[in-house]
C-alpha atoms as a PDB file:
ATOM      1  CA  UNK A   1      98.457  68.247   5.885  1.00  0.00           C
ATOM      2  CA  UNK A   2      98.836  65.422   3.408  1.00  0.00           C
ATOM      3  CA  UNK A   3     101.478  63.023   4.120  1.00  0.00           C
ATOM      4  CA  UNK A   4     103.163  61.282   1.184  1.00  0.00           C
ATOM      5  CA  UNK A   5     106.176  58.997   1.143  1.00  0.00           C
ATOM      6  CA  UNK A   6     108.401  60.320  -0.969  1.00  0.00           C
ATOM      7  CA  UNK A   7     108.006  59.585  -5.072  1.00  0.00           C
ATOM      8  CA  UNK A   8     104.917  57.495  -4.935  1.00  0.00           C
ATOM      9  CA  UNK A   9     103.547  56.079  -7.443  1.00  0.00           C
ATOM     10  CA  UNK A  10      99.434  54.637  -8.401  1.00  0.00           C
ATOM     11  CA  UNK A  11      98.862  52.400 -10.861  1.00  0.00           C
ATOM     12  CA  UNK A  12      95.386  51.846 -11.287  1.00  0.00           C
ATOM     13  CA  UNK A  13      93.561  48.437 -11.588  1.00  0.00           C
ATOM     14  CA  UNK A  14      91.483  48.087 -14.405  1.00  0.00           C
ATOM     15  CA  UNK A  15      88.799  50.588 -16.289  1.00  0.00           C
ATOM     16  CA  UNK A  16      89.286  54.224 -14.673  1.00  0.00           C
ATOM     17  CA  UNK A  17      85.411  55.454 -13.625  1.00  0.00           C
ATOM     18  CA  UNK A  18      84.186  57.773 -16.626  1.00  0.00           C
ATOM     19  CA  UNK A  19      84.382  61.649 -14.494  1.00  0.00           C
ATOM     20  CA  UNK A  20      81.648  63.749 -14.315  1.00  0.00           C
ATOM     21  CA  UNK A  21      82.692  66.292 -16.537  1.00  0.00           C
ATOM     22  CA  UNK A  22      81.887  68.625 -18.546  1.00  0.00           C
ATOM     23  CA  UNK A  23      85.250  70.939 -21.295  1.00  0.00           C
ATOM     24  CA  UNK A  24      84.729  73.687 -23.273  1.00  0.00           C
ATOM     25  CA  UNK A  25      84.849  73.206 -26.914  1.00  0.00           C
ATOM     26  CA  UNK A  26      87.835  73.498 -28.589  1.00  0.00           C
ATOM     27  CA  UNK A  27      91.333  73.371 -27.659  1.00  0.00           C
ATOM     28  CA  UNK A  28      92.994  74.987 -24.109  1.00  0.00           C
ATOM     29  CA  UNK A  29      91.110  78.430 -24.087  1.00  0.00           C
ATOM     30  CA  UNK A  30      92.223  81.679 -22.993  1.00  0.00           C
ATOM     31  CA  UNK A  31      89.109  81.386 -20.711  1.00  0.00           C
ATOM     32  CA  UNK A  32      89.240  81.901 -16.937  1.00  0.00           C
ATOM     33  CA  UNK A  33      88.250  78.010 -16.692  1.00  0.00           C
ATOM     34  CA  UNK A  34      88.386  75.207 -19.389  1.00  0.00           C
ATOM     35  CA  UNK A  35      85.554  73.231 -17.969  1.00  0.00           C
ATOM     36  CA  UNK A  36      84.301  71.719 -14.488  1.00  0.00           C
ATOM     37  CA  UNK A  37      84.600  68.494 -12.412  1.00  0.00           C
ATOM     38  CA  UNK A  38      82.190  66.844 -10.425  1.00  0.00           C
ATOM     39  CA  UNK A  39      84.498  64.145  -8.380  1.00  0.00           C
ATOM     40  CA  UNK A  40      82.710  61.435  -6.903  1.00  0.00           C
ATOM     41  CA  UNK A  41      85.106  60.887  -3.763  1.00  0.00           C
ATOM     42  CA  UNK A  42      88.137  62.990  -2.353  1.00  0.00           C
ATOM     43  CA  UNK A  43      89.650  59.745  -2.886  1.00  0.00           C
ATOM     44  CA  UNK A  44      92.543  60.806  -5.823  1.00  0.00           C
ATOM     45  CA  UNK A  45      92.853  56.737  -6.527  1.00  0.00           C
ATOM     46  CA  UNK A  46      89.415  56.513  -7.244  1.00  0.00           C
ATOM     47  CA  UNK A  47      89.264  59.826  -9.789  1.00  0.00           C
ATOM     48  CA  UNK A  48      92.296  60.747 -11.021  1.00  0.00           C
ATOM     49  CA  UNK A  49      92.605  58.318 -13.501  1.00  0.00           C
ATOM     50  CA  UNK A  50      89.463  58.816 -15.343  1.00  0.00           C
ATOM     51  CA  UNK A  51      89.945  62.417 -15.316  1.00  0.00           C
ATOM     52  CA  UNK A  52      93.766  62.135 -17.027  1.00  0.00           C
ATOM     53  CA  UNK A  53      92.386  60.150 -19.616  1.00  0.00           C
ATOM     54  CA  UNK A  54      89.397  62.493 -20.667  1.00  0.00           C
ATOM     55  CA  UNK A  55      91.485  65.809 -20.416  1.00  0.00           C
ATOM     56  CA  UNK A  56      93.818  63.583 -22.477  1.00  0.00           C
ATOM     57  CA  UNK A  57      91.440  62.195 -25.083  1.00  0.00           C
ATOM     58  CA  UNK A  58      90.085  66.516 -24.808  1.00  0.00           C
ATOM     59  CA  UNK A  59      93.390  68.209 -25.374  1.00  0.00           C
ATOM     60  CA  UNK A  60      96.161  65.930 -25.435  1.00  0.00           C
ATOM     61  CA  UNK A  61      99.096  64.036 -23.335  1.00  0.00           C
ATOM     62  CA  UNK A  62      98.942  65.297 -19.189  1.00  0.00           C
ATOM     63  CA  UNK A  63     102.599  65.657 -18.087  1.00  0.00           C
ATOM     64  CA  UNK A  64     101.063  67.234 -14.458  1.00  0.00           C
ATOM     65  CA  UNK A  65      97.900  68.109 -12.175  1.00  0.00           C
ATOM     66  CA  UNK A  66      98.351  70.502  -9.510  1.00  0.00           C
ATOM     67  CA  UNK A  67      96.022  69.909  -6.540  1.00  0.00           C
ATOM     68  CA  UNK A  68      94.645  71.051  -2.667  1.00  0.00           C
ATOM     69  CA  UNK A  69      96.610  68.789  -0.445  1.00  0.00           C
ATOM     70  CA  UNK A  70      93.899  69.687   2.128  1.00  0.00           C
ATOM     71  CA  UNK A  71      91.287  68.950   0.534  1.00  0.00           C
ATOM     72  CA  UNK A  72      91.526  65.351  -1.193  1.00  0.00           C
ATOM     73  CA  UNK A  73      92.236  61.898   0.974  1.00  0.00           C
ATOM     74  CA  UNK A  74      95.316  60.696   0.431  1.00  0.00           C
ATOM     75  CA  UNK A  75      98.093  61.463  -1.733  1.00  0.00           C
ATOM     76  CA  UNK A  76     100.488  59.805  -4.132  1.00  0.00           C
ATOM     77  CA  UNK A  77     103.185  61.834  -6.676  1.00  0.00           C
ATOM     78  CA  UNK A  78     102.959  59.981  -9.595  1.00  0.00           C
ATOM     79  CA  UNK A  79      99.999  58.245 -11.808  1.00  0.00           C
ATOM     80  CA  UNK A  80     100.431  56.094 -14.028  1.00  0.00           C
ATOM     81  CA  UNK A  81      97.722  55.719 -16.823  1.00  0.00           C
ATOM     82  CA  UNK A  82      97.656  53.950 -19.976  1.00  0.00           C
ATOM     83  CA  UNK A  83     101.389  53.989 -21.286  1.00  0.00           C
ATOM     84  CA  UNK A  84     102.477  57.419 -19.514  1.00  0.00           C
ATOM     85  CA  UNK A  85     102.838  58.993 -16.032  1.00  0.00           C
ATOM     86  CA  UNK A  86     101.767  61.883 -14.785  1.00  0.00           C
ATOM     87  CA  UNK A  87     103.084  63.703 -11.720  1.00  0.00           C
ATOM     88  CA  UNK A  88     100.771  64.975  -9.013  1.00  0.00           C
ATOM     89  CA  UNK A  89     101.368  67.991  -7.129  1.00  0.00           C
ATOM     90  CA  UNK A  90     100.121  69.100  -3.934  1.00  0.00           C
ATOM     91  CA  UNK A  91     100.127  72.092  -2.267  1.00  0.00           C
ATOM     92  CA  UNK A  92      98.603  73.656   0.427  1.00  0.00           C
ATOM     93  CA  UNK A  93      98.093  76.988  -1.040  1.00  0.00           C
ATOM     94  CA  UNK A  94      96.598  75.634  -3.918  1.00  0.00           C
ATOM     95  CA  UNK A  95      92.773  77.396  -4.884  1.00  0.00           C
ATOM     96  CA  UNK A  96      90.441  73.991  -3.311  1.00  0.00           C
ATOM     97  CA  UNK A  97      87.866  74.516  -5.994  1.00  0.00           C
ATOM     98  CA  UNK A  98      90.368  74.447  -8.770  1.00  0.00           C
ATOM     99  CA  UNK A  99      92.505  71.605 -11.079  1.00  0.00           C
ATOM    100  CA  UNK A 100      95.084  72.256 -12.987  1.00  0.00           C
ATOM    101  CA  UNK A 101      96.517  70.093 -16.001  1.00  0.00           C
ATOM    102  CA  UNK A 102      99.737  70.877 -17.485  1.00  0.00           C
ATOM    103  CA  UNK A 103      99.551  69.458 -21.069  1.00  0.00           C
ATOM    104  CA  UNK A 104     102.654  67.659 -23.126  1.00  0.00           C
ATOM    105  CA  UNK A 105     102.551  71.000 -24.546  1.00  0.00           C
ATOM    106  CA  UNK A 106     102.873  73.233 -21.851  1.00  0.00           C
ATOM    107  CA  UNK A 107      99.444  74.064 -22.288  1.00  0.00           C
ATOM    108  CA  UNK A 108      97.450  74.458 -18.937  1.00  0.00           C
ATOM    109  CA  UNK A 109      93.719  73.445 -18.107  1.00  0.00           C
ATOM    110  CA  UNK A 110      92.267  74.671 -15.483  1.00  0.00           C
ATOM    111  CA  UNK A 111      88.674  72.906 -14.011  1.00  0.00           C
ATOM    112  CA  UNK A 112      86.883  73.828 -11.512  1.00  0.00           C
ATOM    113  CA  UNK A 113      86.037  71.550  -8.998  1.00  0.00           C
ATOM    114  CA  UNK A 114      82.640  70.636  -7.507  1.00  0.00           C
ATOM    115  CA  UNK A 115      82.641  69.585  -4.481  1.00  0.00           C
ATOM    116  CA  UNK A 116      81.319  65.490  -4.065  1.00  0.00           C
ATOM    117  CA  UNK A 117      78.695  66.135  -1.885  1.00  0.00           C
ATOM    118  CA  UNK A 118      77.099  68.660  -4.425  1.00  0.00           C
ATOM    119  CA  UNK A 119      73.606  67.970  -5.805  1.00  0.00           C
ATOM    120  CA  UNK A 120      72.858  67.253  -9.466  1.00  0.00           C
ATOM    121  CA  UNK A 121      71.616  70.557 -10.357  1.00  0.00           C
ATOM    122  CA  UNK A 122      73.866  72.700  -8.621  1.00  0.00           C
ATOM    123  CA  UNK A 123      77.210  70.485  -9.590  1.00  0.00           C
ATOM    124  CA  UNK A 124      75.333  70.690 -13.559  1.00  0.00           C
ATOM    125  CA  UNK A 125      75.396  74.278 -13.187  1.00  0.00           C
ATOM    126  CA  UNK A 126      78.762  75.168 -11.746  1.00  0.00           C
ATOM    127  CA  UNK A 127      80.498  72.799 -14.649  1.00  0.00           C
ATOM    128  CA  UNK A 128      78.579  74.208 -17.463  1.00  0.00           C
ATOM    129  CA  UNK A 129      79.339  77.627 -16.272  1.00  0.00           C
ATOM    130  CA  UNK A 130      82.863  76.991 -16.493  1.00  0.00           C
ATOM    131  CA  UNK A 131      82.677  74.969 -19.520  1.00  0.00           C
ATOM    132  CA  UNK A 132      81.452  78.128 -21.239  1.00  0.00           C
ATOM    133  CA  UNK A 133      84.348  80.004 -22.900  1.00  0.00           C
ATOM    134  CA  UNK A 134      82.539  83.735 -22.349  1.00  0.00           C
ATOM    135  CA  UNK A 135      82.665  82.554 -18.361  1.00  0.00           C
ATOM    136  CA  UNK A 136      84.582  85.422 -16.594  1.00  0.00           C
ATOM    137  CA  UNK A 137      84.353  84.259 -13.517  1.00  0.00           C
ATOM    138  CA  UNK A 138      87.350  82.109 -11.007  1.00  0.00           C
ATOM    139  CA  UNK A 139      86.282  78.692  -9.675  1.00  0.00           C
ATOM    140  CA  UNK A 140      85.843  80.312  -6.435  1.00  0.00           C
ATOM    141  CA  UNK A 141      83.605  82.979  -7.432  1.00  0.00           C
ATOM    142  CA  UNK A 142      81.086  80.267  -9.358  1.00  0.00           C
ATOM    143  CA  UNK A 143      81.149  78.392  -5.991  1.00  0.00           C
ATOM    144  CA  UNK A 144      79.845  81.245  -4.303  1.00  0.00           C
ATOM    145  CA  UNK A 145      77.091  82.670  -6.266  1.00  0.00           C
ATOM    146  CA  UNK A 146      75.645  79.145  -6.354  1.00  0.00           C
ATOM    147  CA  UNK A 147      75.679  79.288  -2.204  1.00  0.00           C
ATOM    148  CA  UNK A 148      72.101  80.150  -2.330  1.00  0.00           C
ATOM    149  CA  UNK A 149      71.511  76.888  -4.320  1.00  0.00           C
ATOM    150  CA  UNK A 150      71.491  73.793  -1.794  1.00  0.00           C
ATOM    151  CA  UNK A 151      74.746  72.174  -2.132  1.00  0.00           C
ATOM    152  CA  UNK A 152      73.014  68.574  -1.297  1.00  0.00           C
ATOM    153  CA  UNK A 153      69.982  66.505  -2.296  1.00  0.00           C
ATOM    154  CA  UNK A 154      68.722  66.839   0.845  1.00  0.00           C
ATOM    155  CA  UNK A 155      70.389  63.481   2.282  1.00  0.00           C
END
């Protein structure tokens, strides 16, 4: 379980890292997905910030994420980046392979999420599948069919 104390907040140091991403085109899509994530880290310090500003830059102001509290490092419940804040949500229940944005607008994003250890190839695959707006498939479901497909390098 994650512990956090109770309304933390992160405020990033300097440049976020650029995320490994990959959106569909367009604005939020009725699509199953809206694009993938390749995070570098389970470290939420280290990627969240980058990743708020390109969904932001993609499809506007991020008022909330929704996250795995099992699956990432630590936790904190509020971000700031650039001039606004965005809450963080965890929850246990939460799908592990899946983000969710909550626009300004109410609009919601949803990205898959490749795991870090993933190789090149198969992370390049799973985002671009759900990047693609005729994708049918749930973030779990891409995960698995690419099981076959070495997760790692080989290191």
């Amino acid at each position: 379980m994650l512990a956090t104390a109770p309304h933390t907040t992160f405020v990033p140091f300097g440049s976020p890292a650029q995320p490994r991403l990959s959106l569909s085109s367009g604005r939020v899509s009725r699509g199953v997905l809206n694009g993938g994530w390749w995070p570098r880290s389970r470290d939420p310090a280290a990627e969240l910030a980058g990743l708020v500003v390109a969904i932001t830059d993609h499809y506007g102001p991020i008022r909330r994420l929704i996250l795995n509290s099992h699956t990432w490092d630590t936790g904190f419940d509020r971000l700031v980046v650039g001039s606004g804040t965005v809450q963080i949500r965890w929850f246990s229940t939460a799908e592990p392979s899946l983000l969710v944005a909550i626009t300004e607008s109410g609009d919601q994003v949803n990205l898959l999420v490749v795991p870090p250890h993933a190789s090149a190839a198969t992370a390049g695959t799973a985002m671009a599948k759900a990047a693609d707006p005729a994708n049918r498939l749930h973030a779990p479901a891409i995960l698995a069919a690419l099981s076959n497909t070495p997760l790692t390098d080989g290191g």
